[in-house]
Protein backbone atom coordinates (compact mmCIF):
# COMPACT_ATOMS: atom_id res chain seq x y z
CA UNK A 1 -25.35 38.57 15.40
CA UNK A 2 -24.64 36.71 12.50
CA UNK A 3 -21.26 34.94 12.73
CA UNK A 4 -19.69 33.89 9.72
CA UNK A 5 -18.22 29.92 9.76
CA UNK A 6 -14.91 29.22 8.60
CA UNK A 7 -13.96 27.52 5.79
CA UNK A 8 -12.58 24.04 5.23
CA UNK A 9 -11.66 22.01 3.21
CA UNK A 10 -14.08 18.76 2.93
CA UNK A 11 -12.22 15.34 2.55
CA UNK A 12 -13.51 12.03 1.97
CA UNK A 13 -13.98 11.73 5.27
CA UNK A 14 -16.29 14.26 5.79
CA UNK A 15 -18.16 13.21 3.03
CA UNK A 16 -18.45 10.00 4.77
CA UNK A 17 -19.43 11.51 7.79
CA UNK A 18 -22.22 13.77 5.81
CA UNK A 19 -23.61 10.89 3.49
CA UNK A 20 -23.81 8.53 7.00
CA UNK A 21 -25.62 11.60 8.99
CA UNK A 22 -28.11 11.65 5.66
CA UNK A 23 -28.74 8.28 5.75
CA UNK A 24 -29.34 7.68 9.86
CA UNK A 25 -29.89 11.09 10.48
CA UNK A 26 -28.78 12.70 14.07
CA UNK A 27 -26.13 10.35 15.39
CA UNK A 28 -23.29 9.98 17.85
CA UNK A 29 -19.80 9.67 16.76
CA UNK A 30 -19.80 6.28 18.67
CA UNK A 31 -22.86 5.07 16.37
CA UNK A 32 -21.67 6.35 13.05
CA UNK A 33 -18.45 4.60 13.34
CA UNK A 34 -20.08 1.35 14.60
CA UNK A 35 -22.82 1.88 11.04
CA UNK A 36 -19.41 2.90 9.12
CA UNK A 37 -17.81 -0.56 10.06
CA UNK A 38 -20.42 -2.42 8.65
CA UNK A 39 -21.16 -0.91 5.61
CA UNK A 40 -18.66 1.61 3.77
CA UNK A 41 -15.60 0.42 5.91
CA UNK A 42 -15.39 -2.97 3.36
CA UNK A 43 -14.76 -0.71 0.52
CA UNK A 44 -13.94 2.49 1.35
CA UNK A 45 -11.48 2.11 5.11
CA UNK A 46 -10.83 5.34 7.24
CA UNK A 47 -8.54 5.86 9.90
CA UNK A 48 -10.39 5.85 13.02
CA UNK A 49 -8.78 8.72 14.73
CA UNK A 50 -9.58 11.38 11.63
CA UNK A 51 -13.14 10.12 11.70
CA UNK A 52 -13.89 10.74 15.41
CA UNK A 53 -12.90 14.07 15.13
CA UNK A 54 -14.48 15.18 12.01
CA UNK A 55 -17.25 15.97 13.32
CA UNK A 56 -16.74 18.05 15.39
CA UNK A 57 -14.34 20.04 13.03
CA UNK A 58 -17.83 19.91 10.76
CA UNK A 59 -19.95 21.29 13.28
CA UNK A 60 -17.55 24.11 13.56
CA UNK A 61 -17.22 25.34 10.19
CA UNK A 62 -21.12 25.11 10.22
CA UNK A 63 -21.95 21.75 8.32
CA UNK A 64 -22.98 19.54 11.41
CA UNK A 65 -25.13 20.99 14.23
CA UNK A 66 -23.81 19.48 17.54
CA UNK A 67 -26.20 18.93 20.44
CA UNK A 68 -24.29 17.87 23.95
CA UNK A 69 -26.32 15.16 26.08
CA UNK A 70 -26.58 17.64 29.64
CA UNK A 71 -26.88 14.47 31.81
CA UNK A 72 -25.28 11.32 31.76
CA UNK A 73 -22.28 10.22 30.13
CA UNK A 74 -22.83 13.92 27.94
CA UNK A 75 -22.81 12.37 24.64
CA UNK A 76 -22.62 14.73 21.50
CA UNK A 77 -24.78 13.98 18.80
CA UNK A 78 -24.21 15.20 15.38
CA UNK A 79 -27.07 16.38 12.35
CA UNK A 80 -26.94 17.76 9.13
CA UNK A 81 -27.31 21.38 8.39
CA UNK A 82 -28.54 22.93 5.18
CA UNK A 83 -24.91 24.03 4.43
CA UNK A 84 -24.03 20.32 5.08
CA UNK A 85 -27.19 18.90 3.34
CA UNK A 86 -25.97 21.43 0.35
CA UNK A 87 -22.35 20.46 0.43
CA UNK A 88 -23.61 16.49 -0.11
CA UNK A 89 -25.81 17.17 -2.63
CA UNK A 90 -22.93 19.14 -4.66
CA UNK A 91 -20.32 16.22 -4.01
CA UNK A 92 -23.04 13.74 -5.40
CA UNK A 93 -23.56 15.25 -8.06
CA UNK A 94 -20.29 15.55 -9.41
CA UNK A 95 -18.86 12.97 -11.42
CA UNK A 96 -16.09 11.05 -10.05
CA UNK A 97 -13.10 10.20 -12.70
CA UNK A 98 -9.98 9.30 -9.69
CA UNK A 99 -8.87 6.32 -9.96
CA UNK A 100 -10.11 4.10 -7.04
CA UNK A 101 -7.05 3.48 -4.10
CA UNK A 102 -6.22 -0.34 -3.71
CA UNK A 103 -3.82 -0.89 -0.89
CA UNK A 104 -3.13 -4.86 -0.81
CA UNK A 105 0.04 -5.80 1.18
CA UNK A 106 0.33 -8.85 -0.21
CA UNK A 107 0.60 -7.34 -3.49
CA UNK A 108 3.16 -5.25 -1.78
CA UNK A 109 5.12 -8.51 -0.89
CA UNK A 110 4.77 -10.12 -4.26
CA UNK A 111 6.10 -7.14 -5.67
CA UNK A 112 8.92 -7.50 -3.14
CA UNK A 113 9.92 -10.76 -3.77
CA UNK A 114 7.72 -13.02 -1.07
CA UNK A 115 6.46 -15.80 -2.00
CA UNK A 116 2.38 -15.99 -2.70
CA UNK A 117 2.02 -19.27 -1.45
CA UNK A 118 3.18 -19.08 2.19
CA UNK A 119 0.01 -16.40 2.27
CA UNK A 120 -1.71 -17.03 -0.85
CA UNK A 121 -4.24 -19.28 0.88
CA UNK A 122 -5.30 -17.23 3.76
CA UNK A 123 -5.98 -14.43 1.35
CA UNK A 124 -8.22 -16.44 -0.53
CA UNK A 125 -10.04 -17.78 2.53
CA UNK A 126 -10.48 -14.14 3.54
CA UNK A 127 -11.85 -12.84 0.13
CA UNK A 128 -14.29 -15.80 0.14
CA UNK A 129 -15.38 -14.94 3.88
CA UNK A 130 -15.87 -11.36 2.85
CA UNK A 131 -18.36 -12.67 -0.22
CA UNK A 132 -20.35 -15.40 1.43
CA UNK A 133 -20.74 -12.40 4.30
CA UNK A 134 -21.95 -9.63 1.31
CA UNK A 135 -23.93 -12.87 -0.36
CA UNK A 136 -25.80 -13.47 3.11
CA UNK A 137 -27.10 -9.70 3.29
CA UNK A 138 -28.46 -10.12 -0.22
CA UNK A 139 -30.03 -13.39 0.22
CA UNK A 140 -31.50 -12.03 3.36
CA UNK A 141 -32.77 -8.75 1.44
CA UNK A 142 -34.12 -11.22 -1.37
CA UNK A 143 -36.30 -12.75 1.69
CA UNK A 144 -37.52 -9.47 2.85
CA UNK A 145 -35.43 -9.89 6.07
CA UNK A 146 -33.37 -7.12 5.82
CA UNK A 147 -34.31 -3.75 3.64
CA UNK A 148 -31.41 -2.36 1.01
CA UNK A 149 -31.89 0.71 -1.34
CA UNK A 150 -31.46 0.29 -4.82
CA UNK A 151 -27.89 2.09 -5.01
CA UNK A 152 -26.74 -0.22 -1.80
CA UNK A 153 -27.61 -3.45 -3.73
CA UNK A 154 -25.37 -2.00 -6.56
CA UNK A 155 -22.46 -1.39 -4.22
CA UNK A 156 -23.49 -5.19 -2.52
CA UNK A 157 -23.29 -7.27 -5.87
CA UNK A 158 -19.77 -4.73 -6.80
CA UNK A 159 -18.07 -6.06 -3.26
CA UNK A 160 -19.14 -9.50 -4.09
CA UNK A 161 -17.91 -9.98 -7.88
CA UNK A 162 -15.03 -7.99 -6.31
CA UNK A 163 -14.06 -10.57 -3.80
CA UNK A 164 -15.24 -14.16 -5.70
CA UNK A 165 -12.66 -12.40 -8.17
CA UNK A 166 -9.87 -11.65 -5.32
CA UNK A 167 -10.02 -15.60 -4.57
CA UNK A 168 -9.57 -16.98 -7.65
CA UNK A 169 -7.04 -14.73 -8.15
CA UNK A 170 -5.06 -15.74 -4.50
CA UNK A 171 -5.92 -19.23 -5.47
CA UNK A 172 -4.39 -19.07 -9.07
CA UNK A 173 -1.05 -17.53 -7.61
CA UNK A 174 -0.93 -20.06 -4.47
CA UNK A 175 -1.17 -22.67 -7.28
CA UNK A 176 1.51 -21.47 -9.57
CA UNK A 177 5.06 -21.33 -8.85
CA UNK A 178 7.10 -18.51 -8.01
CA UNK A 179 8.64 -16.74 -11.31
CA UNK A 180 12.22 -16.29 -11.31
C-alpha cells in the first residue's frame, strides 16, 4: 500500500538541509550542522533548534529517507529522496529577486543613538578575522590543499569583499565623530 506523504511547506531551512544532504550525501543531523557551521552559517545563520528538527519533519512528508543506527548510540541518518532531489532542483532553478536579510546590531545601536566608537573597533577586528579566515581557504584552494567548486569560490571571494568592506566601514565610523 501506497501511502500518500503530507504536504509542507519548504523553508529556507529545508532547503539548507536538502542542498547540504546533496552535497555530503547521507548524513547525521549532528554532522550537517557541524558542515553547516563552517560553510553556509557565515552568510546565511539558522537557528539551531529549527534545523535539528527539520529533518525529521522532511523525512516525514517524504523528502529525506531516515535510516535509525540499531546499535549503539542509534543515530539517525538522513538522504535525499527523488521527491527531495526534485524539490532542490526546482528551488535552484528559480530565480531569486528577495532582498537579502542583514541583521547587524550595531547598526541597530547606531540607529538608536549609541555611540560607534565604544564598539566600532571590535567590529572591525571581527570583519577582518572573518576575511583573513575566507582568504586562508582560498589561498589554500589556490595551493591545491583544499578542493572548492566553482560556485563555492564565487560565494568565497562574495564573503570576503563583503567583510574587507564591513571594516573599512566600522573603521570609518570609529574614526568620525558622533553626529548630533
Amino acid at each position: 500500500m501506497n501511502k500518500r506523504k503530507p504536504e509542507i511547506r519548504l523553508t529556507s531551512t529545508s532547503y539548507v538541509v536538502l542542498g547540504m544532504l546533496d552535497w555530503l550525501g547521507p548524513s547525521t543531523p549532528y554532522r550537517l550542522k557541524r558542515v553547516m557551521s563552517e560553510s553556509v552559517e557565515d552568510f546565511f545563520p539558522v537557528p539551531h533548534t529549527s534545523f535539528y528538527a527539520e529533518p525529521s519533519r522532511l523525512a516525514g512528508a517524504g523528502y529525506l529517507e531516515e535510516h535509525l543506527e540499531r546499535g549503539g548510540r542509534r543515530r539517525k541518518t538522513y538522504a535525499l529522496t527523488e521527491r527531495g532531489r526534485s524539490a532542490l532542483a526546482t528551488w535552484l532553478e528559480e530565480p531569486e529577486t528577495r532582498p537579502g536579510e542583514f541583521r547587524f546590531p550595531g547598526m541597530l545601536k547606531i540607529f538608536f543613538g549609541a555611540d560607534p566608537s565604544t564598539f566600532a573597533g571590535a567590529q572591525a577586528a571581527h570583519h577582518r578575522g572573518l576575511a583573513t579566515r575566507f582568504e586562508a581557504v582560498r589561498d589554500a584552494a589556490d595551493r591545491g590543499e583544499v578542493e572548492v567548486a566553482p560556485q563555492r569560490r564565487k560565494v568565497l571571494e562574495t564573503g570576503i569583499a563583503l567583510h574587507r568592506w564591513w571594516a573599512a566601514r566600522w573603521d570609518e565610523l570609529d574614526a568620525s565623530p558622533l553626529l548630533q
